[in-house]
PDB file of N, CA and C in Angstrom:
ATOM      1  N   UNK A   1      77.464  73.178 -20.963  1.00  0.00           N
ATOM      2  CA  UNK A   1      76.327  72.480 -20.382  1.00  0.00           C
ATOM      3  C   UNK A   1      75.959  73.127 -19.044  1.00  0.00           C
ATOM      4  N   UNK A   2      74.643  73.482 -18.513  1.00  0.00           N
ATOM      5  CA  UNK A   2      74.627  73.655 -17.321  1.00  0.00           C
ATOM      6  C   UNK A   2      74.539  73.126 -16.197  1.00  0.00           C
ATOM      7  N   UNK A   3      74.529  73.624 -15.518  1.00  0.00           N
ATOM      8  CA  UNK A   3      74.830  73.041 -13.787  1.00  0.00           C
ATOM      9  C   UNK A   3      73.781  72.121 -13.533  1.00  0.00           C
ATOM     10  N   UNK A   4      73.751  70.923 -12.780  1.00  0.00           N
ATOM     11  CA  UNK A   4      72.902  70.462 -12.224  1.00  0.00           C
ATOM     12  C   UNK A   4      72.209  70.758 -10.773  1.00  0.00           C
ATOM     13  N   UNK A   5      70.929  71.297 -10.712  1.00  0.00           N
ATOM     14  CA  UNK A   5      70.780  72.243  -9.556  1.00  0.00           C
ATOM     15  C   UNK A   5      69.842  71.033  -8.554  1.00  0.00           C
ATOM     16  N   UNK A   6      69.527  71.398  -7.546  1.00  0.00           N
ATOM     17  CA  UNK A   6      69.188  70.316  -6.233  1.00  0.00           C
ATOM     18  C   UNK A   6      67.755  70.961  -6.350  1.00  0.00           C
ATOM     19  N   UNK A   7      66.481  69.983  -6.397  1.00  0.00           N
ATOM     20  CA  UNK A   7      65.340  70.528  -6.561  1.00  0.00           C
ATOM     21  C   UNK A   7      65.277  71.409  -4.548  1.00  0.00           C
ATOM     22  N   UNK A   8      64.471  72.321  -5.183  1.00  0.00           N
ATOM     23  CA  UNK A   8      64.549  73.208  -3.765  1.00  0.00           C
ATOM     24  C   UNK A   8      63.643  72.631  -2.869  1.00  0.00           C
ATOM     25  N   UNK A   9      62.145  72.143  -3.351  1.00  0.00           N
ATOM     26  CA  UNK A   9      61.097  71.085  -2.495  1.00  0.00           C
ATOM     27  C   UNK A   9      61.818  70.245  -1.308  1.00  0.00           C
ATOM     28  N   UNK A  10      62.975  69.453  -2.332  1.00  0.00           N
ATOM     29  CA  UNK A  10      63.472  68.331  -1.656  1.00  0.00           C
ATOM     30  C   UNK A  10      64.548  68.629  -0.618  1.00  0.00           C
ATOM     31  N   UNK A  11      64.860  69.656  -0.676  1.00  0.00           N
ATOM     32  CA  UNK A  11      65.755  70.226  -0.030  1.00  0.00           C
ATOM     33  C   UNK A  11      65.644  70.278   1.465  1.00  0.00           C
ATOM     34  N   UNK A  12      64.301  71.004   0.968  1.00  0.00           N
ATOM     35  CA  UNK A  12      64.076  71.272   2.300  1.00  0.00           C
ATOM     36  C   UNK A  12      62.824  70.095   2.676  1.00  0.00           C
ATOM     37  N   UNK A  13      62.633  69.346   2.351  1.00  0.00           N
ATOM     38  CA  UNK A  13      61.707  68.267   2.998  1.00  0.00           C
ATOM     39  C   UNK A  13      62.963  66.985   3.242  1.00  0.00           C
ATOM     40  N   UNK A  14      63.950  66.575   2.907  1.00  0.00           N
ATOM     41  CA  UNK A  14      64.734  65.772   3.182  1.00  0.00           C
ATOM     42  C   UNK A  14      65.871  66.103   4.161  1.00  0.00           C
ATOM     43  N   UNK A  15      66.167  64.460   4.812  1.00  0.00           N
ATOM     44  CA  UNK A  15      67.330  64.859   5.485  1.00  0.00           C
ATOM     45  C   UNK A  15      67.930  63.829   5.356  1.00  0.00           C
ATOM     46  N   UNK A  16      69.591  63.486   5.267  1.00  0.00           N
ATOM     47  CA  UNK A  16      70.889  62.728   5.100  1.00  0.00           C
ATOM     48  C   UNK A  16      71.113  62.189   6.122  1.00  0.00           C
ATOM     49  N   UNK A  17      70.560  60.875   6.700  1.00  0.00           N
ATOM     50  CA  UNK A  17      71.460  60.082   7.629  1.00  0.00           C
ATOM     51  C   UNK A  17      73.046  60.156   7.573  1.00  0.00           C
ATOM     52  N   UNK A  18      74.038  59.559   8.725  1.00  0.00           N
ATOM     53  CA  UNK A  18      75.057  59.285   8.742  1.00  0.00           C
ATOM     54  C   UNK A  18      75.576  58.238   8.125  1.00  0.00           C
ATOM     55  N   UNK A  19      74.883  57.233   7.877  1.00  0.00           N
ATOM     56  CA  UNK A  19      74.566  55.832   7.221  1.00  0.00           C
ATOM     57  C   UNK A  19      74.262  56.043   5.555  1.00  0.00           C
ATOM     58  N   UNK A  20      74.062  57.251   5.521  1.00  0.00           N
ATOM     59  CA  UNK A  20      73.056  57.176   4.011  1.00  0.00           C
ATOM     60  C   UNK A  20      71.659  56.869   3.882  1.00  0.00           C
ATOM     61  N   UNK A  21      70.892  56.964   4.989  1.00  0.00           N
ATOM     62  CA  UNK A  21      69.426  57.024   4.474  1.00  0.00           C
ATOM     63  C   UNK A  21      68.695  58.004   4.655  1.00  0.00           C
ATOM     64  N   UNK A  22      67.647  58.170   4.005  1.00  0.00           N
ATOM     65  CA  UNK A  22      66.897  59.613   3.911  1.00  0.00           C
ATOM     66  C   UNK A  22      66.249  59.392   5.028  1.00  0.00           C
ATOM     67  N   UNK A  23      65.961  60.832   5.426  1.00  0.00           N
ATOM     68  CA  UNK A  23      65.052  61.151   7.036  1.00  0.00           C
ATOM     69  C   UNK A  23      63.596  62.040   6.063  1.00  0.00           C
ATOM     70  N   UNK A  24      62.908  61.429   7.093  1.00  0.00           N
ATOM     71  CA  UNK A  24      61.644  62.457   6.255  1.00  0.00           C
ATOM     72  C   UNK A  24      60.605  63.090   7.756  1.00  0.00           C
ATOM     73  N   UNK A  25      60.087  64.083   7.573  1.00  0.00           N
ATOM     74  CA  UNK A  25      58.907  64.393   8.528  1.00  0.00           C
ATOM     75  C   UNK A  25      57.294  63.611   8.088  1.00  0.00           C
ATOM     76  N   UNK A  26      56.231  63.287   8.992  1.00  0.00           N
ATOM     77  CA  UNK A  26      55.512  62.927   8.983  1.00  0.00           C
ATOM     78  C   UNK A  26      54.030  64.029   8.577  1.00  0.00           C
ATOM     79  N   UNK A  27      53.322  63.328   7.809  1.00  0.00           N
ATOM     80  CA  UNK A  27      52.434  64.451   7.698  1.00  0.00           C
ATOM     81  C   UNK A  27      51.040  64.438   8.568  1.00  0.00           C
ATOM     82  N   UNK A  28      50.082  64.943   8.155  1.00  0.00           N
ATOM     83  CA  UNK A  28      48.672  65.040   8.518  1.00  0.00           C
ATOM     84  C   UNK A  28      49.653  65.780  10.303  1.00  0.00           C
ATOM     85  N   UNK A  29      50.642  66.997  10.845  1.00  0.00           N
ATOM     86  CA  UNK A  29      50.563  67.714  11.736  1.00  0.00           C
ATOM     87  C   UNK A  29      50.636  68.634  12.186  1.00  0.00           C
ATOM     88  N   UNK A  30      50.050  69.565  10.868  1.00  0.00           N
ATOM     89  CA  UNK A  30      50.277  71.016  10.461  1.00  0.00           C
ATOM     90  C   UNK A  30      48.878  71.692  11.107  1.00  0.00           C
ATOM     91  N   UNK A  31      47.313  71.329  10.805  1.00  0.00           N
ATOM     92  CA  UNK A  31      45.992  71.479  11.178  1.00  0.00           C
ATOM     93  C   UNK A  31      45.437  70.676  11.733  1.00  0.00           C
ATOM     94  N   UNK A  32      44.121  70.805  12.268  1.00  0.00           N
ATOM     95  CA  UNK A  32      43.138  70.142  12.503  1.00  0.00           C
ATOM     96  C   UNK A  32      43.347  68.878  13.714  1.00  0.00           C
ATOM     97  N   UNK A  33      43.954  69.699  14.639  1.00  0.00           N
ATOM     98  CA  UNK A  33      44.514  68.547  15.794  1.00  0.00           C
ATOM     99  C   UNK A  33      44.261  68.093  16.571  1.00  0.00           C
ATOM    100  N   UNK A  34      42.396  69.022  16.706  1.00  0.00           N
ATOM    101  CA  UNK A  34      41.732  68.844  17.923  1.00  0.00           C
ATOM    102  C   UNK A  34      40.957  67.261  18.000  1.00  0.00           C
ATOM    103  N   UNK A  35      40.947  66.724  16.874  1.00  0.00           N
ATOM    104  CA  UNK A  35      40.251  65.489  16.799  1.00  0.00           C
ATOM    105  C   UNK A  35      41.178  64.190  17.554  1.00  0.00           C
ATOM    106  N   UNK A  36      42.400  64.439  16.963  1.00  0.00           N
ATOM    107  CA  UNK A  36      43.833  63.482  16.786  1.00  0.00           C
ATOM    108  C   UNK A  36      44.159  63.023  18.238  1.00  0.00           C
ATOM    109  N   UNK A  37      44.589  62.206  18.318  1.00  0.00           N
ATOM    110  CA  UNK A  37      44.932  61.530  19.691  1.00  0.00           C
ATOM    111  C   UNK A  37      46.414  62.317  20.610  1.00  0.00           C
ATOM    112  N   UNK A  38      46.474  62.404  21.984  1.00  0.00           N
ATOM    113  CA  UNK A  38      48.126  62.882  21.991  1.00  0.00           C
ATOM    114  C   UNK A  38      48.780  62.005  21.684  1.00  0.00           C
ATOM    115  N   UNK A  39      48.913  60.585  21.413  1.00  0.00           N
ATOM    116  CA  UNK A  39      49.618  59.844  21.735  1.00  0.00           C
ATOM    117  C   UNK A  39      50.117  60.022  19.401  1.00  0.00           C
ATOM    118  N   UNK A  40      48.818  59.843  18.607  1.00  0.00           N
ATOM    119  CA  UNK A  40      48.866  59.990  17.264  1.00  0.00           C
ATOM    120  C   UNK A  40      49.891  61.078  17.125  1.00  0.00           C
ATOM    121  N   UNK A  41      49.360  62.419  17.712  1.00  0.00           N
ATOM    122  CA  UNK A  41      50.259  63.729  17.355  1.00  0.00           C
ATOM    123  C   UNK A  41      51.510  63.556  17.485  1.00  0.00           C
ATOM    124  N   UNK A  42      51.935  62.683  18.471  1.00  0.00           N
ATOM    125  CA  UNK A  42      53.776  62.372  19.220  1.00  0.00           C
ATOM    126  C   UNK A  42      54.215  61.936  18.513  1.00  0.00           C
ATOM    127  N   UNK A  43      53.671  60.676  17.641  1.00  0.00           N
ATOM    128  CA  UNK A  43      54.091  59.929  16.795  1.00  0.00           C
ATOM    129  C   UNK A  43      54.625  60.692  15.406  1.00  0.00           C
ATOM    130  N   UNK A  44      53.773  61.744  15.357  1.00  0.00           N
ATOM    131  CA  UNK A  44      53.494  62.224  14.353  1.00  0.00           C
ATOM    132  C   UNK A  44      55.159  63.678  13.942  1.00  0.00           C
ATOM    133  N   UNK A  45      55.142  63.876  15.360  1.00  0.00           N
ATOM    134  CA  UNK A  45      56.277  64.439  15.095  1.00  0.00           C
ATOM    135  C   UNK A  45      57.906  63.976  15.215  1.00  0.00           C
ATOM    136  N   UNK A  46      57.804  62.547  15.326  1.00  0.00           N
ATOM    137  CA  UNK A  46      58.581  62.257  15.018  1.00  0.00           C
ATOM    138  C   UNK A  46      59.233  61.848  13.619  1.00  0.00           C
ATOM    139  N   UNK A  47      60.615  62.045  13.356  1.00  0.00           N
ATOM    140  CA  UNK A  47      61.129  61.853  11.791  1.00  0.00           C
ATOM    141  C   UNK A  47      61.053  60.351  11.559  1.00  0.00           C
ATOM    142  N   UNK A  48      60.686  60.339  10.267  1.00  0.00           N
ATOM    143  CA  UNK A  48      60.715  58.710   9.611  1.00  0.00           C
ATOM    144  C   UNK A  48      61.499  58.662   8.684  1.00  0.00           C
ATOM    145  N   UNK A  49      61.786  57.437   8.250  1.00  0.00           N
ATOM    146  CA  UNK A  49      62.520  57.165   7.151  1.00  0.00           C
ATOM    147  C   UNK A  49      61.654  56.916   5.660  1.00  0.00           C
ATOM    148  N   UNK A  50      62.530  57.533   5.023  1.00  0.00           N
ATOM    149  CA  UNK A  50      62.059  57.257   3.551  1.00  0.00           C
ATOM    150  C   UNK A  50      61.829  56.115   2.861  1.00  0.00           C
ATOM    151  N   UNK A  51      60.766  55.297   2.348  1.00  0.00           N
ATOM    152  CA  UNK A  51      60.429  53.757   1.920  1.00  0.00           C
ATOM    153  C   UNK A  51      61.968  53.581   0.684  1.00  0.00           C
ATOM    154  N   UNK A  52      62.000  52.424   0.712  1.00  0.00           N
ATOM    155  CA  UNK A  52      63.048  51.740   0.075  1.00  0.00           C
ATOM    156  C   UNK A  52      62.972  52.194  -1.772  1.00  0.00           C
ATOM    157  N   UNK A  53      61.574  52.103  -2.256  1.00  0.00           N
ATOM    158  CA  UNK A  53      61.013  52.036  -3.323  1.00  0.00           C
ATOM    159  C   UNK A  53      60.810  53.699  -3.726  1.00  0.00           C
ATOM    160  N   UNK A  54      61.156  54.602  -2.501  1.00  0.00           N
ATOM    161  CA  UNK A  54      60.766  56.032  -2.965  1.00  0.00           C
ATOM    162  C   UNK A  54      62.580  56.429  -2.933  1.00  0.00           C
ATOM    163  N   UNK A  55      63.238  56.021  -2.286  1.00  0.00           N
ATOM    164  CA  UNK A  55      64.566  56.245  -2.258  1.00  0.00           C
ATOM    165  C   UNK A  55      65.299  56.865  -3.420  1.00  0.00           C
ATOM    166  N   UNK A  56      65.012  56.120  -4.466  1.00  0.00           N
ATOM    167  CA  UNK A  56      65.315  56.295  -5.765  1.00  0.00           C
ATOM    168  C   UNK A  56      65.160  57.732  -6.372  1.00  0.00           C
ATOM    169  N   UNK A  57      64.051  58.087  -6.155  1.00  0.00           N
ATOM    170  CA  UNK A  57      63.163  59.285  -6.664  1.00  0.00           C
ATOM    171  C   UNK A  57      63.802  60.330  -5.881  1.00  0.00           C
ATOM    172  N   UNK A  58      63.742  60.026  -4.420  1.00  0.00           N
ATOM    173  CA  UNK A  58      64.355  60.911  -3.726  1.00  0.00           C
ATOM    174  C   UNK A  58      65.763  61.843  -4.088  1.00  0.00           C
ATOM    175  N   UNK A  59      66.621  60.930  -3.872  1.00  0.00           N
ATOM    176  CA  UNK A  59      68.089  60.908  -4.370  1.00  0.00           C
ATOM    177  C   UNK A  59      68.209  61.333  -5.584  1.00  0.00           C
ATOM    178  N   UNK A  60      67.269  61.320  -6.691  1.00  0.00           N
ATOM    179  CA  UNK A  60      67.205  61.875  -8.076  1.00  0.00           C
ATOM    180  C   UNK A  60      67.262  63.485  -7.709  1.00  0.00           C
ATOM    181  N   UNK A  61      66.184  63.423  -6.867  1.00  0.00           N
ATOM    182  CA  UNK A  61      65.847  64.707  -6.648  1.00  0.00           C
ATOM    183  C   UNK A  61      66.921  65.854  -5.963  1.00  0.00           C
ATOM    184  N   UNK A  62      67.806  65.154  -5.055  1.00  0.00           N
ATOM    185  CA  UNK A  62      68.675  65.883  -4.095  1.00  0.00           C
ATOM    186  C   UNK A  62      69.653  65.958  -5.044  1.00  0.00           C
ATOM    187  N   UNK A  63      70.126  64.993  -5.761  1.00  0.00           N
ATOM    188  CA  UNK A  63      71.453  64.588  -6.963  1.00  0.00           C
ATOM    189  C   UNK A  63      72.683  64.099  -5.685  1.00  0.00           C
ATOM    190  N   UNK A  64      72.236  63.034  -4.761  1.00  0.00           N
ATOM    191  CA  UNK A  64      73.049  62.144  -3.999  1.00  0.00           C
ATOM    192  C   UNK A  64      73.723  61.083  -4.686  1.00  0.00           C
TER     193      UNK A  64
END
């Protein structure tokens, strides 16, 4: 049988709390920034957590 491999997407878009919960980056802060507030952009680079209901999918994906 073969190996079960870690999707590579998720790899690198996820991150492993100490606790066990997923860390995620925020989007819409790659372009188009001149419109956006500073205070929106700050927010924006900060890491969030992964919704309860996507968790699942997530963890499928990493094989946690």
């Amino acid at each position: 049988m073969p190996k079960v491999k870690t999707k590579s997407s998720a790899k690198k878009r996820f991150k492993l709390t100490g606790t066990g919960k997923i860390r995620r980056k925020h989007a819409f802060k790659s372009h188009i920034l001149t419109k956006k507030s500073t205070k929106r952009k700050k927010n924006l680079t900060k890491m969030g957590e992964v919704h309860k209901r996507d968790e699942g999918r997530v963890r499928n994906m990493l094989w946690i």
